[in-house]
C-alpha atoms as a PDB file:
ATOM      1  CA  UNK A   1     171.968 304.473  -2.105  1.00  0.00           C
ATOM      2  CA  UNK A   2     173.074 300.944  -0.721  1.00  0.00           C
ATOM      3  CA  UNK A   3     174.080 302.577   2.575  1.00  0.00           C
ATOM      4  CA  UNK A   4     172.132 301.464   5.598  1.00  0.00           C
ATOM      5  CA  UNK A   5     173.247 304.472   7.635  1.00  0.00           C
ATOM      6  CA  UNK A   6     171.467 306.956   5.685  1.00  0.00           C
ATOM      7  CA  UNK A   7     171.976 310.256   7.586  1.00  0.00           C
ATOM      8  CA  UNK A   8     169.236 312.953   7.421  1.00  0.00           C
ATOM      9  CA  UNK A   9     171.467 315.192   5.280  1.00  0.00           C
ATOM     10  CA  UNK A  10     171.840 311.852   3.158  1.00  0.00           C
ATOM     11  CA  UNK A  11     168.312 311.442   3.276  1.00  0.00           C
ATOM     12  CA  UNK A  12     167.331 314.902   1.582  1.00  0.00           C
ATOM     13  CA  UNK A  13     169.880 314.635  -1.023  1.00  0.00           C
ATOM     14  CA  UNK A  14     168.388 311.755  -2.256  1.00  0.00           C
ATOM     15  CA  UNK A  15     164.802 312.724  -1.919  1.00  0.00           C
ATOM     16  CA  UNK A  16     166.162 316.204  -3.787  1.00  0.00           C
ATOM     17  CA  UNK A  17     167.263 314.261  -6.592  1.00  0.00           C
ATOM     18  CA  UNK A  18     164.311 311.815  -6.761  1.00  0.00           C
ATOM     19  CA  UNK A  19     162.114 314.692  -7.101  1.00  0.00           C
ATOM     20  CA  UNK A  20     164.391 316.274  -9.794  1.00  0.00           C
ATOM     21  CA  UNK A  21     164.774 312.751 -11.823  1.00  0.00           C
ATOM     22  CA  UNK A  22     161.652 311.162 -11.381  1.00  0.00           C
ATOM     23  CA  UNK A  23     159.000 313.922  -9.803  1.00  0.00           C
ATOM     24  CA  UNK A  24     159.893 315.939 -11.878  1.00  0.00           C
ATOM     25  CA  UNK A  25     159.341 319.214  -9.699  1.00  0.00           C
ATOM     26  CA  UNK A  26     158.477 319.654  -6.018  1.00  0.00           C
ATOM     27  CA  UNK A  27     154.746 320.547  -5.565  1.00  0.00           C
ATOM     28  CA  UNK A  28     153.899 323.936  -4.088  1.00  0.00           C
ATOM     29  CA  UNK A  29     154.692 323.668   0.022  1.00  0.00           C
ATOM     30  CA  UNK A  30     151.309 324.000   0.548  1.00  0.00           C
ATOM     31  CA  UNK A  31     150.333 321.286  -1.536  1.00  0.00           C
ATOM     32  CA  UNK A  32     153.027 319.342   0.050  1.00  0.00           C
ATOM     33  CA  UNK A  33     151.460 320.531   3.454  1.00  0.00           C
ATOM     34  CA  UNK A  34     148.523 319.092   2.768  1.00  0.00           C
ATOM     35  CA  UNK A  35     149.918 315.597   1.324  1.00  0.00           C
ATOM     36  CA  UNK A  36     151.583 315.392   4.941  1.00  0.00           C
ATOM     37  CA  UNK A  37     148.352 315.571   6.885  1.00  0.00           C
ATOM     38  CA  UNK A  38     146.645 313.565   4.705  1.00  0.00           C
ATOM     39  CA  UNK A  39     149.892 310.813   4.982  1.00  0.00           C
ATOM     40  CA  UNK A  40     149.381 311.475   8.932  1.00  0.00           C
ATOM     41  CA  UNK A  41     145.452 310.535   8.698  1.00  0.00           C
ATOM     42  CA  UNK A  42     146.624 307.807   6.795  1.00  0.00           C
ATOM     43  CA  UNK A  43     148.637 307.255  10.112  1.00  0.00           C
ATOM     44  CA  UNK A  44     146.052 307.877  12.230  1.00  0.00           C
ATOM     45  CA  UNK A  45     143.664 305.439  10.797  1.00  0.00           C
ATOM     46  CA  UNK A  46     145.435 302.449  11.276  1.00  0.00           C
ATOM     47  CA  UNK A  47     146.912 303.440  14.749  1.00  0.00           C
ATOM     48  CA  UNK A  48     143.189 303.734  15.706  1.00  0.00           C
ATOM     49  CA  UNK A  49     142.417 300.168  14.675  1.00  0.00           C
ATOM     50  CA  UNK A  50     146.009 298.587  15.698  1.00  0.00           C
ATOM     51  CA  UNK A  51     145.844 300.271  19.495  1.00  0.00           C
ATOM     52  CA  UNK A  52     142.488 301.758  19.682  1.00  0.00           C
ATOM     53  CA  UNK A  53     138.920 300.463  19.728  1.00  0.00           C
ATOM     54  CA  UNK A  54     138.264 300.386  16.171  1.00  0.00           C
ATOM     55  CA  UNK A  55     138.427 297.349  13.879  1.00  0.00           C
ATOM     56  CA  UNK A  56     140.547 296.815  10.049  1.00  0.00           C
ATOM     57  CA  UNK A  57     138.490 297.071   7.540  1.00  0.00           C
ATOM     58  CA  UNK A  58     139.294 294.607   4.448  1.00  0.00           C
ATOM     59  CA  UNK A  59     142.417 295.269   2.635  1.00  0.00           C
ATOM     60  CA  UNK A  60     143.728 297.116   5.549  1.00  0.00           C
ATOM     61  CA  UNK A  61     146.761 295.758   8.230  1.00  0.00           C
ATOM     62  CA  UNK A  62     149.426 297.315  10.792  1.00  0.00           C
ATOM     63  CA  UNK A  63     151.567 296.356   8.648  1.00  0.00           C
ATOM     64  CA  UNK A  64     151.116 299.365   6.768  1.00  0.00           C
ATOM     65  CA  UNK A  65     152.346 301.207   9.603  1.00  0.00           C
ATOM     66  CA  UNK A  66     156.066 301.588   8.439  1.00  0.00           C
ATOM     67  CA  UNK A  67     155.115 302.507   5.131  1.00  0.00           C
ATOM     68  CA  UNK A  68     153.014 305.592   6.027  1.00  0.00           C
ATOM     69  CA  UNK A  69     155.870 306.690   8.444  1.00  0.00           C
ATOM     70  CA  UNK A  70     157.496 306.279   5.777  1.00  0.00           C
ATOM     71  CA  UNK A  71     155.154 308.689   3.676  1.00  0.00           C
ATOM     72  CA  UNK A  72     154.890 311.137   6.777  1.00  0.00           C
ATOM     73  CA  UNK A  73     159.034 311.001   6.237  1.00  0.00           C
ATOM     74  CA  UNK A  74     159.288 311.617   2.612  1.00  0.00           C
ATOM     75  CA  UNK A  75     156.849 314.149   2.385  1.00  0.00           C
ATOM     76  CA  UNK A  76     158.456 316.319   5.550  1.00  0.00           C
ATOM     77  CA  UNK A  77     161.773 316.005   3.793  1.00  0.00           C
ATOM     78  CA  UNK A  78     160.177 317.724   0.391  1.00  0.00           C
ATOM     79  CA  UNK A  79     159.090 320.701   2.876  1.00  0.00           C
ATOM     80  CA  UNK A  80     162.269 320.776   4.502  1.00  0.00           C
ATOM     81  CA  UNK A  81     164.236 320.477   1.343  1.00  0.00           C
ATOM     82  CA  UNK A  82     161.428 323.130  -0.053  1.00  0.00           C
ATOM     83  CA  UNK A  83     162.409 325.638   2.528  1.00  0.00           C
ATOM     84  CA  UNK A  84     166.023 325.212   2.619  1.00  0.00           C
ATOM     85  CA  UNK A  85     165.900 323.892   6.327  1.00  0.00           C
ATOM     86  CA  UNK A  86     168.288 320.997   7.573  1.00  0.00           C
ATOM     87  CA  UNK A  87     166.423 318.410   9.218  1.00  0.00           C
ATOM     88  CA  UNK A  88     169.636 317.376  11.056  1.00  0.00           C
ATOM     89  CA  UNK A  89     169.973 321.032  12.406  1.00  0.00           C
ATOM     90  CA  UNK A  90     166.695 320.813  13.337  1.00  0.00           C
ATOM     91  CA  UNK A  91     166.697 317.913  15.214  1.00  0.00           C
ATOM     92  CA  UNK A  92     169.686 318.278  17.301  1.00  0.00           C
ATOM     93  CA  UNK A  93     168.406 321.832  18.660  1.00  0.00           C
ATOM     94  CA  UNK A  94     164.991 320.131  18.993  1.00  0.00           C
ATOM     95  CA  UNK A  95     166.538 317.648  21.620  1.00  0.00           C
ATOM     96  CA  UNK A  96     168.636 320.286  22.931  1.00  0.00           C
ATOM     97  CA  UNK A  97     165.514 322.493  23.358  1.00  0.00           C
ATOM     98  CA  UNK A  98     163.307 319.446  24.562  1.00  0.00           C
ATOM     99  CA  UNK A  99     166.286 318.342  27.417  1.00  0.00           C
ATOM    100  CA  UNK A 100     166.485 322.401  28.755  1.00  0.00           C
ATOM    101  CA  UNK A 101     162.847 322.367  29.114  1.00  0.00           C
ATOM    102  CA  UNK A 102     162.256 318.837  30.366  1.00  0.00           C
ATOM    103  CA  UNK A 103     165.473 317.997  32.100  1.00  0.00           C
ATOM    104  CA  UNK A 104     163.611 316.978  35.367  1.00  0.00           C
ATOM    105  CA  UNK A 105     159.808 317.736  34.561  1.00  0.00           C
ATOM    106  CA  UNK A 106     159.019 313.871  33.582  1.00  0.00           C
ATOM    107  CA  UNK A 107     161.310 312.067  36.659  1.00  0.00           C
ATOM    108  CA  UNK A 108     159.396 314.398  38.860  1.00  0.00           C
ATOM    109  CA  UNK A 109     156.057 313.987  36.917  1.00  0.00           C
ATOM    110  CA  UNK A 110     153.840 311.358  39.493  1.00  0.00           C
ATOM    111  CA  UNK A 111     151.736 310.102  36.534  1.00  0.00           C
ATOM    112  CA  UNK A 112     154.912 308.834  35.416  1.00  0.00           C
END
């Protein structure tokens, strides 16, 4: 798809038929559950050497960083697709749930 506004709903139809063209099958969601943390470590890793205290190793850049959100995104689509759940459902009563809750807790959080 050519379309630079890919919409959540956009995006798991495409990684639906990706998987059924050229994955051939979606793994079991608990394989898939464990690709996702591993993608996250993946994450993790270079976060720790971009903003934390530790140092690349060779072969290793923050410029990787977009492609393992990218991984972390891919992989959480399979588990939503996987369980039938809409990702743009969930995220619009995630911020809905998130603003109810939080409305005035961080303005009124000192630390902030």
């Amino acid at each position: 798809m050519e379309n630079n506004n890919l919409t959540l709903n956009d995006l798991q139809s495409e990684v639906d038929q990706w998987i059924k063209t050229i994955g051939v099958r979606y793994f079991s969601e608990l394989t898939n559950l464990a690709i996702l943390v591993e993608e996250v470590g993946e994450l993790s890793r270079l976060m720790a050497r971009k903003y934390g205290d530790q140092s690349f190793k060779q072969g290793e850049s923050a410029d990787q960083i977009p492609n393992e959100i990218g991984d972390i995104l891919f992989v959480l689509t399979c588990l939503a697709n996987q369980m039938g759940i809409s990702l743009e459902d969930v995220a619009q009563s995630t911020i809905q749930k998130n603003t109810k809750r939080d409305l005035n807790r961080h303005k009124n959080n000192p630390k902030l």
